[in-house]
N, C-alpha and C. Protein backbone atom coordinates (compact mmCIF):
# COMPACT_ATOMS: atom_id res chain seq x y z
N UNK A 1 82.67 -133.79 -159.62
CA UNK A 1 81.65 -132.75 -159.72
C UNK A 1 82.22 -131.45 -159.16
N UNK A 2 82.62 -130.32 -159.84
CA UNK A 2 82.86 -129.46 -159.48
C UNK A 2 81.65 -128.44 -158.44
N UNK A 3 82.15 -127.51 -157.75
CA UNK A 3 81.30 -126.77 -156.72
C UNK A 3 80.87 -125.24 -157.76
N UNK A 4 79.91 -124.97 -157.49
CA UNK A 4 79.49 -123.52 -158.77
C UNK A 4 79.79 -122.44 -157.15
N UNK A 5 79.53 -122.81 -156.24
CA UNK A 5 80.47 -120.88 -155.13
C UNK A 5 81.04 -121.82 -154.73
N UNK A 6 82.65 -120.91 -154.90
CA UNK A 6 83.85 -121.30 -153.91
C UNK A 6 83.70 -119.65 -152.26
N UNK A 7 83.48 -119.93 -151.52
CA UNK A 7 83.51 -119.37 -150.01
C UNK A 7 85.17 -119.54 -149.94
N UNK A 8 85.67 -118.14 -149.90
CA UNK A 8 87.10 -117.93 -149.20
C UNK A 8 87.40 -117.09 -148.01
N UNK A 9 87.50 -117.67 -147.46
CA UNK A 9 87.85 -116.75 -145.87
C UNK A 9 89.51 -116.21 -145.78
N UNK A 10 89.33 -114.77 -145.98
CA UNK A 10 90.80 -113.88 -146.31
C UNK A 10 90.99 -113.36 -144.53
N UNK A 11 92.53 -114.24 -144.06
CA UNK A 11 92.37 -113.57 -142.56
C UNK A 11 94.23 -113.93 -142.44
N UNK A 12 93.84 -114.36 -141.02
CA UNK A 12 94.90 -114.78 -140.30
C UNK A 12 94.85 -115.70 -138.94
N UNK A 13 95.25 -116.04 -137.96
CA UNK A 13 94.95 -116.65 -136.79
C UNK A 13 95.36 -115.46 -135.44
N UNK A 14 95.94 -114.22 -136.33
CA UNK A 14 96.15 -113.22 -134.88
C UNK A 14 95.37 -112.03 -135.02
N UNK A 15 95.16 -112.06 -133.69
CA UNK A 15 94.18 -110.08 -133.64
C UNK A 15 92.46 -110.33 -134.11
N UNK A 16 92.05 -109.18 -134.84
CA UNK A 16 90.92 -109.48 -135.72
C UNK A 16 90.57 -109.15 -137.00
N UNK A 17 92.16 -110.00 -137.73
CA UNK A 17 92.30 -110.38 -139.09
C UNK A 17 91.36 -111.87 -138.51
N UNK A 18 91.39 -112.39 -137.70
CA UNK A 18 90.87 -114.04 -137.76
C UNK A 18 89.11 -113.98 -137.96
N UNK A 19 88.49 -112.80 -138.09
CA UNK A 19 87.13 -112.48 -138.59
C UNK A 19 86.66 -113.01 -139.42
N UNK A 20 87.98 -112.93 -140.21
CA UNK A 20 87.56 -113.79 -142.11
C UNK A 20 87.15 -115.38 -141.93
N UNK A 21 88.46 -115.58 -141.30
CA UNK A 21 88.22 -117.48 -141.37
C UNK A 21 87.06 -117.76 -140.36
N UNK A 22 86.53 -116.91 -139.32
CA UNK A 22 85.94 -117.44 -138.48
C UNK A 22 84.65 -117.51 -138.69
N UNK A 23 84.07 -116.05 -139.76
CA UNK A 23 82.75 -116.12 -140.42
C UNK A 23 82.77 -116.97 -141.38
N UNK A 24 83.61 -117.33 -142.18
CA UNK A 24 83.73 -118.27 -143.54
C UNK A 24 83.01 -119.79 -142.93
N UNK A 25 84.09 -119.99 -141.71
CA UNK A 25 83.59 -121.05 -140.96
C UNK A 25 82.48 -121.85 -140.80
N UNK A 26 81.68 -120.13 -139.57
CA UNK A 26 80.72 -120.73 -139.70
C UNK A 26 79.32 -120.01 -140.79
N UNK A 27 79.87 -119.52 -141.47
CA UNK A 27 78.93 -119.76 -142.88
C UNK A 27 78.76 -121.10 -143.31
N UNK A 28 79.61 -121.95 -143.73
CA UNK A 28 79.70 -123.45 -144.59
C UNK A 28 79.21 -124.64 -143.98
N UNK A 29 79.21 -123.60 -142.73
CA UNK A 29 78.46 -125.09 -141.19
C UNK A 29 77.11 -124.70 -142.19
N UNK A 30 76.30 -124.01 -142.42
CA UNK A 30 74.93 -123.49 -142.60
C UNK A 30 74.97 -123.94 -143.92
N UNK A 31 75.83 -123.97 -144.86
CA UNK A 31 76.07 -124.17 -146.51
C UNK A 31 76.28 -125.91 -146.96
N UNK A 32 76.80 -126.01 -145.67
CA UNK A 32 77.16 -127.23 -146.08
C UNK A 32 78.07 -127.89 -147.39
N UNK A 33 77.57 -128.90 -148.66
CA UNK A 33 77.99 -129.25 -149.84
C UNK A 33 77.59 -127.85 -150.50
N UNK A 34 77.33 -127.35 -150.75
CA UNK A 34 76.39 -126.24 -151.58
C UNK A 34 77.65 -125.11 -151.78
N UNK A 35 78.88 -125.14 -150.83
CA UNK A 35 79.71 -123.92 -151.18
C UNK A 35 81.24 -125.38 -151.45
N UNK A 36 82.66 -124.80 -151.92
CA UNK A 36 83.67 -125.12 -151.36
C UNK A 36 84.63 -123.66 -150.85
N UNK A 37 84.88 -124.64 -149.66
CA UNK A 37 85.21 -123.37 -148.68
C UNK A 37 86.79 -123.17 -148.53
N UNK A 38 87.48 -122.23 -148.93
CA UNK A 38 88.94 -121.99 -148.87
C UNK A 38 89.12 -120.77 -147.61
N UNK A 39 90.30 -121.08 -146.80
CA UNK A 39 90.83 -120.27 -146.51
C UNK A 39 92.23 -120.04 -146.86
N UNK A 40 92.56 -118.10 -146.52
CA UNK A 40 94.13 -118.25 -146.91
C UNK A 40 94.19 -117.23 -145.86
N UNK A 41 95.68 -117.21 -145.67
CA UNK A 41 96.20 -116.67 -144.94
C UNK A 41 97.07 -115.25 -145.02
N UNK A 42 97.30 -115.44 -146.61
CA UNK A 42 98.02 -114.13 -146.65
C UNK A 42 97.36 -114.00 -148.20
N UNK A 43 96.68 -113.32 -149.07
CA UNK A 43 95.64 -113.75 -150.02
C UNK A 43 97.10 -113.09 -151.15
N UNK A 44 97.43 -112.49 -151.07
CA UNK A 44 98.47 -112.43 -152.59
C UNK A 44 97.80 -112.79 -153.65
N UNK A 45 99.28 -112.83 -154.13
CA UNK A 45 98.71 -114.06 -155.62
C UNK A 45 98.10 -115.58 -155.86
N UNK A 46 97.75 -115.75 -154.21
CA UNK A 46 97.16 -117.35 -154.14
C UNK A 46 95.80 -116.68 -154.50
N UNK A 47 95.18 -115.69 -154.31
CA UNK A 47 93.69 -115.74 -154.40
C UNK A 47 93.66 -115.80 -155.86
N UNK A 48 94.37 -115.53 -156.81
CA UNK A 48 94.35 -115.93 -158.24
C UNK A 48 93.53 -116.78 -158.83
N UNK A 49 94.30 -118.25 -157.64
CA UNK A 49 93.82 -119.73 -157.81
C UNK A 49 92.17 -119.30 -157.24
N UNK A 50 91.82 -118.65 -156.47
CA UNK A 50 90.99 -118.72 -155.72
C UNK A 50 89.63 -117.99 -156.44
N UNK A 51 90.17 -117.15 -157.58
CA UNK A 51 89.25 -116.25 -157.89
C UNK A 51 88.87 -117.06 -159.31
N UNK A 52 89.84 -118.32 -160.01
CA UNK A 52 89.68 -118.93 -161.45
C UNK A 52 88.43 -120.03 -161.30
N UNK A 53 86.95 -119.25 -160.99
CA UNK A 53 86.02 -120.18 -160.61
C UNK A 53 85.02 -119.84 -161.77
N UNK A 54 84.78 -121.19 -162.40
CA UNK A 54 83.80 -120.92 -163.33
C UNK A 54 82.27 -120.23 -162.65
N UNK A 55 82.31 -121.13 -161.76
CA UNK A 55 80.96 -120.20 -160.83
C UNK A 55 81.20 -118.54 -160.30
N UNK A 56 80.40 -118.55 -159.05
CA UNK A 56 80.93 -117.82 -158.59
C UNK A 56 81.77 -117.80 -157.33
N UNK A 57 81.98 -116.40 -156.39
CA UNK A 57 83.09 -116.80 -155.19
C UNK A 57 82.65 -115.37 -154.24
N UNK A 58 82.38 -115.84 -153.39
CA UNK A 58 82.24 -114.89 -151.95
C UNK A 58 83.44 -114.97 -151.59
N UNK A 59 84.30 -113.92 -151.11
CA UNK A 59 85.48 -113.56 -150.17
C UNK A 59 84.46 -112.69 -149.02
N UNK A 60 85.29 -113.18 -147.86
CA UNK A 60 84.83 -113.02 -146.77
C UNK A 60 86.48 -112.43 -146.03
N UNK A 61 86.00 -111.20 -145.28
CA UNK A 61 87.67 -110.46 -145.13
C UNK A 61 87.28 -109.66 -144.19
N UNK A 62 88.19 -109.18 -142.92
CA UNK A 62 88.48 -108.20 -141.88
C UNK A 62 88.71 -107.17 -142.88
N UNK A 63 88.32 -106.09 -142.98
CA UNK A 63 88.83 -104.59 -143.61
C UNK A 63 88.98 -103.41 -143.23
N UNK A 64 89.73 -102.54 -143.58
CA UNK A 64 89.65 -101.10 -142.59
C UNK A 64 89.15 -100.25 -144.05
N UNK A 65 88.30 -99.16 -143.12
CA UNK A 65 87.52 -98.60 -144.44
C UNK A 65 86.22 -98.20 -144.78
N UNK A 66 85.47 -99.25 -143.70
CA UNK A 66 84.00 -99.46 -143.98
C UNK A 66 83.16 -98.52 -143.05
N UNK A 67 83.93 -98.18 -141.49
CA UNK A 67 83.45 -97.37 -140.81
C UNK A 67 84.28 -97.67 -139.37
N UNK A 68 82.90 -97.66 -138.20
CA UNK A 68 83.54 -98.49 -136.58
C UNK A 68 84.15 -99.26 -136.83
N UNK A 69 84.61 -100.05 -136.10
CA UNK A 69 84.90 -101.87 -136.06
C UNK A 69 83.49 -102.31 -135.84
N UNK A 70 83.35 -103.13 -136.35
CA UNK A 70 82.16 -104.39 -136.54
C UNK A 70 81.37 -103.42 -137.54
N UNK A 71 81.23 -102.87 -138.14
CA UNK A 71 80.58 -102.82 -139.39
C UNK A 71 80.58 -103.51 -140.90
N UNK A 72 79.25 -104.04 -141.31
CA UNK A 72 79.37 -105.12 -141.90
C UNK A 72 78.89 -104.75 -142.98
N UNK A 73 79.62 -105.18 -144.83
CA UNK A 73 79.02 -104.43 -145.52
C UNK A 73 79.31 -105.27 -146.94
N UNK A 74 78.23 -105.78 -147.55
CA UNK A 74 78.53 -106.63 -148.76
C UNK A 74 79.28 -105.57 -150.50
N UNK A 75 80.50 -105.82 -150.99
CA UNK A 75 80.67 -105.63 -152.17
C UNK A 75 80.52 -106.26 -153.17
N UNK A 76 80.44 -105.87 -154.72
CA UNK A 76 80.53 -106.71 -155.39
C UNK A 76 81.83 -106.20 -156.12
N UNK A 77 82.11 -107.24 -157.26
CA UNK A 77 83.70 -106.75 -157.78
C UNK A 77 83.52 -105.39 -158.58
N UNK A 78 82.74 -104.74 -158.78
CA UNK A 78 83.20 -103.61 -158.96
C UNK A 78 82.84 -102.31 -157.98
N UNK A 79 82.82 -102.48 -157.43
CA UNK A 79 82.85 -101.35 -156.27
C UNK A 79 83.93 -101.80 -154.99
N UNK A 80 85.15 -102.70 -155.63
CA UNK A 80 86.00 -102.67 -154.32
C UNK A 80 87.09 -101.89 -154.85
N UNK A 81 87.22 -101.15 -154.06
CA UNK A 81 87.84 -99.80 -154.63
C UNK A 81 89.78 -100.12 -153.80
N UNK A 82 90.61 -100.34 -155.00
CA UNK A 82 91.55 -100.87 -154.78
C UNK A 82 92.17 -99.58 -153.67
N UNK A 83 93.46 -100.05 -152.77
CA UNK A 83 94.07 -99.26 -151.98
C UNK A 83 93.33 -98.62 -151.15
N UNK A 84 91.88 -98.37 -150.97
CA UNK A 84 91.36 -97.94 -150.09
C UNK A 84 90.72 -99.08 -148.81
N UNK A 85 90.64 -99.95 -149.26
CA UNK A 85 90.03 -101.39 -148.42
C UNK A 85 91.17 -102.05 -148.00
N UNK A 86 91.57 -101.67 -146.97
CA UNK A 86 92.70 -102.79 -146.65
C UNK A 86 92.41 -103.85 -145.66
N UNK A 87 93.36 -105.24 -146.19
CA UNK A 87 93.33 -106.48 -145.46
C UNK A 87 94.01 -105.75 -143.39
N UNK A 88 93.25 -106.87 -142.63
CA UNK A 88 93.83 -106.48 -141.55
C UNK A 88 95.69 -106.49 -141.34
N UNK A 89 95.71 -107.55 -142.76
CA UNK A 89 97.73 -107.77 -142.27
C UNK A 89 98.27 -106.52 -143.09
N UNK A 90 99.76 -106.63 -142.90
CA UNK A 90 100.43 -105.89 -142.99
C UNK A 90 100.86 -106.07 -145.03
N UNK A 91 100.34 -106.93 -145.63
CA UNK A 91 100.36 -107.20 -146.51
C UNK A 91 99.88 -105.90 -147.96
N UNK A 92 100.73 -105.54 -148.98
CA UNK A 92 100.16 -105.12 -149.63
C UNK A 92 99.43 -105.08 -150.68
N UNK A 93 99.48 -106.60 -151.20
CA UNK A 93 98.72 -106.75 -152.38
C UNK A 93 97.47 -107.48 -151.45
N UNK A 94 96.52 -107.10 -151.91
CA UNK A 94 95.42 -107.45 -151.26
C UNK A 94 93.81 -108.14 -152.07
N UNK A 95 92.74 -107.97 -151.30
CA UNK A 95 91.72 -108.61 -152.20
C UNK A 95 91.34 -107.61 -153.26
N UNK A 96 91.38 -106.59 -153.51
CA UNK A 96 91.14 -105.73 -154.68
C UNK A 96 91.92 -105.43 -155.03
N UNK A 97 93.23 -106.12 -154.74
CA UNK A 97 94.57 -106.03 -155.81
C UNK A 97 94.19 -107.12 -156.61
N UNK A 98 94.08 -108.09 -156.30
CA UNK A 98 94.10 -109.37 -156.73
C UNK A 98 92.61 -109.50 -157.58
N UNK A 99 91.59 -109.14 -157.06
CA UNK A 99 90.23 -109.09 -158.12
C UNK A 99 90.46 -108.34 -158.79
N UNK A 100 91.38 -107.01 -159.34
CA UNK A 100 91.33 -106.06 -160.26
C UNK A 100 92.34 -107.16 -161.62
N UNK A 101 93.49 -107.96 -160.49
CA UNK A 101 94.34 -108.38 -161.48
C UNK A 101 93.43 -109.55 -162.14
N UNK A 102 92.93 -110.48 -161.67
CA UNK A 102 91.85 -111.58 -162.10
C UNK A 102 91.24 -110.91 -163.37
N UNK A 103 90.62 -110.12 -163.02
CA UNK A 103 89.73 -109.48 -163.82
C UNK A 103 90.51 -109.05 -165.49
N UNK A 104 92.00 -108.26 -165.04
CA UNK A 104 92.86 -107.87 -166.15
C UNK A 104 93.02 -109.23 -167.04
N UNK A 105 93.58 -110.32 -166.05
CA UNK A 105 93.92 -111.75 -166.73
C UNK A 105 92.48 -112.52 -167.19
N UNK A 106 91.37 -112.07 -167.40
CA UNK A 106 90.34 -112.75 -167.81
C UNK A 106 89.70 -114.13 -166.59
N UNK A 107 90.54 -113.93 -165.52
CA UNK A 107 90.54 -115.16 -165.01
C UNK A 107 89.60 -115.36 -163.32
N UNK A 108 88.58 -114.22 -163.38
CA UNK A 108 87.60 -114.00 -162.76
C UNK A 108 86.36 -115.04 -162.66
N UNK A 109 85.57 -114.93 -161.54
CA UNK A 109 85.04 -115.80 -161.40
C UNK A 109 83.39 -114.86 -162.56
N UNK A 110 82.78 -115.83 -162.90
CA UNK A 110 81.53 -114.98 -163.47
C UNK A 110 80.57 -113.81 -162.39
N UNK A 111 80.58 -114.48 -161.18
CA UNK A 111 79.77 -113.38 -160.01
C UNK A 111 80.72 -113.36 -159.25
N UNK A 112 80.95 -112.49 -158.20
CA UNK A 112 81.72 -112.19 -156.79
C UNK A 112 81.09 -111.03 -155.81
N UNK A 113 81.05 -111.42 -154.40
CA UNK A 113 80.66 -110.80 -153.68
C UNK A 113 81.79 -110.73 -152.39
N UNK A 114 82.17 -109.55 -151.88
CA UNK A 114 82.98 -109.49 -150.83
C UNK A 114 82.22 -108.79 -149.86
N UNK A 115 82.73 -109.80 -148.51
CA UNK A 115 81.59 -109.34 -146.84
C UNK A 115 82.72 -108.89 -146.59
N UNK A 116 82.92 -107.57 -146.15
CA UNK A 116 83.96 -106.94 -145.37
C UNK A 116 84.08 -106.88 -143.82
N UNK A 117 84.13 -107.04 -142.91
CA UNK A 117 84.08 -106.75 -141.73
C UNK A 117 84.87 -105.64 -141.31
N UNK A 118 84.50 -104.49 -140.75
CA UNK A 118 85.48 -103.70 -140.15
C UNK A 118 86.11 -104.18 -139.46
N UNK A 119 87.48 -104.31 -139.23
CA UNK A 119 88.61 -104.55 -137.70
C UNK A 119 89.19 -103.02 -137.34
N UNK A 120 89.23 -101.86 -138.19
CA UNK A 120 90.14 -100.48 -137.76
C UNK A 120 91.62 -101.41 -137.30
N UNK A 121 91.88 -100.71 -135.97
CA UNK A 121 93.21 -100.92 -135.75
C UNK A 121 93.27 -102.11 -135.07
N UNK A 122 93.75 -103.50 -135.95
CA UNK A 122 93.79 -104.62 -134.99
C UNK A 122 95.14 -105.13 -134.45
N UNK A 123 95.00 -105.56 -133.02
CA UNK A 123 96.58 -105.41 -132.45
C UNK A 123 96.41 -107.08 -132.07
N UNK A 124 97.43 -107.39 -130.99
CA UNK A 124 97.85 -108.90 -131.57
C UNK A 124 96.78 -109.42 -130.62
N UNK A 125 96.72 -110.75 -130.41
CA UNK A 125 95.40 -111.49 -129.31
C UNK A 125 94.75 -111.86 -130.31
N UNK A 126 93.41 -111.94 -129.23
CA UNK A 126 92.64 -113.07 -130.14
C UNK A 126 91.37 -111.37 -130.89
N UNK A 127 90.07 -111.99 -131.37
CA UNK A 127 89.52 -110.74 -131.84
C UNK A 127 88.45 -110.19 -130.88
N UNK A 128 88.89 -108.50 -130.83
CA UNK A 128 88.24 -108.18 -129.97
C UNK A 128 86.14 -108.16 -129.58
N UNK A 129 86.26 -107.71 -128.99
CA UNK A 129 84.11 -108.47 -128.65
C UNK A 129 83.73 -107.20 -129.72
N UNK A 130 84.73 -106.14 -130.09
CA UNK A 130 83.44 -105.23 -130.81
C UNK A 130 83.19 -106.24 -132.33
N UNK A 131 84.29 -106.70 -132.70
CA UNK A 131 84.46 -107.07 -133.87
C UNK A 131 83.53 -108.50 -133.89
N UNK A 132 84.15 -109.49 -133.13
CA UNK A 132 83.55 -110.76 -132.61
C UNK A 132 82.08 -110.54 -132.66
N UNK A 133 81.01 -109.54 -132.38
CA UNK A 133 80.07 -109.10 -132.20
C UNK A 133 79.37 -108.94 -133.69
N UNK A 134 80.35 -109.07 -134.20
CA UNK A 134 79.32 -108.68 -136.03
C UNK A 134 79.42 -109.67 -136.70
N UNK A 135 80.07 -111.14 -135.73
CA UNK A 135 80.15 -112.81 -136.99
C UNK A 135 78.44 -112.45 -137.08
N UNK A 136 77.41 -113.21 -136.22
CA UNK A 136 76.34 -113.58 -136.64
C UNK A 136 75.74 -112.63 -138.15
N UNK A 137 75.54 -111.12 -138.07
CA UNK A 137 75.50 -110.29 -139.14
C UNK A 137 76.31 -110.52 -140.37
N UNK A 138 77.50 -110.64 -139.86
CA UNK A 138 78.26 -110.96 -141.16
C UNK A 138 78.06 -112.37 -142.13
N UNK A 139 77.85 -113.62 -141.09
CA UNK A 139 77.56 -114.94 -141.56
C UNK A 139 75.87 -114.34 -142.31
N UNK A 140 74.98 -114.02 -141.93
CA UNK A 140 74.05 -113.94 -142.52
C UNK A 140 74.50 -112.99 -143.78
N UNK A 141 75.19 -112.29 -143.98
CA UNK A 141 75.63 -111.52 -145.32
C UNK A 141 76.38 -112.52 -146.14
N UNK A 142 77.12 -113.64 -145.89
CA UNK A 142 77.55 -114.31 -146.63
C UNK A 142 76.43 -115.49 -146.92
N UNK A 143 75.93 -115.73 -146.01
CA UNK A 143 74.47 -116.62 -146.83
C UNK A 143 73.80 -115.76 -148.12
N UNK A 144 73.60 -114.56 -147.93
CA UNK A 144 72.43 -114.39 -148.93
C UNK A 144 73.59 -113.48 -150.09
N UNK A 145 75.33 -113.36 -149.87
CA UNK A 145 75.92 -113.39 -151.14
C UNK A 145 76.19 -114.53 -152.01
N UNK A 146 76.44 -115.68 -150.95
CA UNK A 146 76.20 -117.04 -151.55
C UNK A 146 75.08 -117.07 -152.28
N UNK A 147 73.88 -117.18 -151.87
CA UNK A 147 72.59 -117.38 -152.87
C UNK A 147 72.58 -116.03 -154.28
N UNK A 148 73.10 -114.81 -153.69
CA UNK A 148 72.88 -114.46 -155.26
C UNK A 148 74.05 -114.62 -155.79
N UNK A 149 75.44 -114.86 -155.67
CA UNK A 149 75.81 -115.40 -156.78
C UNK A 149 76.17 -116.48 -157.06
N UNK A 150 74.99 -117.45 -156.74
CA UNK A 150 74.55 -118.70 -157.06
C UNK A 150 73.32 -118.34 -158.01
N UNK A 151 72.60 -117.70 -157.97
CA UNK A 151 71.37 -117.31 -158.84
C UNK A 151 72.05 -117.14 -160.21
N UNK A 152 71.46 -118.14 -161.13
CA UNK A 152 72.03 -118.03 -162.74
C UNK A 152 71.38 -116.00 -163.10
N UNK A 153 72.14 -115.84 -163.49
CA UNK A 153 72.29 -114.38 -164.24
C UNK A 153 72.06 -114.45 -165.92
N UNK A 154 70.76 -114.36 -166.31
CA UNK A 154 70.26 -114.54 -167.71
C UNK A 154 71.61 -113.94 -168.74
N UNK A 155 72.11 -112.70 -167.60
CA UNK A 155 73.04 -111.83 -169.30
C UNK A 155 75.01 -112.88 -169.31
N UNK A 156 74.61 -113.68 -168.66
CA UNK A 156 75.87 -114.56 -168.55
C UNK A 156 75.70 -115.84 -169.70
N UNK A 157 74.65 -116.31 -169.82
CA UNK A 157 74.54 -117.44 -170.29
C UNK A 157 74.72 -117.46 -172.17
């Protein structure tokens, strides 16, 4: 039985890139069977695999862009505005590299929603309390992107 939302948590384990995996986390505690939950670590061209979902797919990601640190802010795939949203790593192909390319290759999920978390400038350690301070907000933004793009969409069918 396949899962209709795949939940991907886009991070790392240093600084507060680890925002992603840690809200993804505990989002799926709350989701339970109802999501399958991926994390990656460096999203490249693995989110490819990640984005070829007949359903739909919440990415959940540390970003610089959105405002302070801990500002929390739901996208959908067309308003992630490539090169301006960057992942906390040092990485350059990123999640709106990779949803623009999905999208080119046909190989998009039907809905997508991305929870951004601000990190600004994240340095090494664990994540700091401003950031740490916006899981609960952020987990509740990935619950109710989960439910709408879980909601069948009449102009899809």
């Amino acid at each position: 039985m396949s899962t209709r939302v795949r939940l991907v948590g886009v991070g790392s384990p240093f600084g507060d890139d680890a925002v992603g995996w840690i809200v993804a986390r505990e989002a799926a505690r709350c989701l339970g069977a109802a999501v399958e939950i991926r994390l990656r670590d460096r999203p490249g061209l693995w989110l490819l695999e990640d984005l070829d979902c007949p359903g739909g797919v919440v990415l959940v990601d540390g970003v610089r862009g959105l405002g302070p640190p801990g500002t929390v802010a739901v996208l959908g795939s067309g308003t992630l505005p490539a090169g301006r949203l960057r992942l906390g790593s040092s990485h350059g192909f990123g999640v709106a590299e990779a949803v623009e390319l999905a999208r080119r290759l046909g190989r998009g999920p039907a809905s997508l929603a991305l929870v951004g978390i601000e990190i600004g400038e994240s340095g090494e350690g664990g994540v700091r309390a401003v950031v740490r301070a916006a899981v609960p907000a952020a987990v509740r933004a990935v619950l109710r992107a989960v439910a709408d793009v879980a909601r069948p969409d009449p102009r899809r069918a």
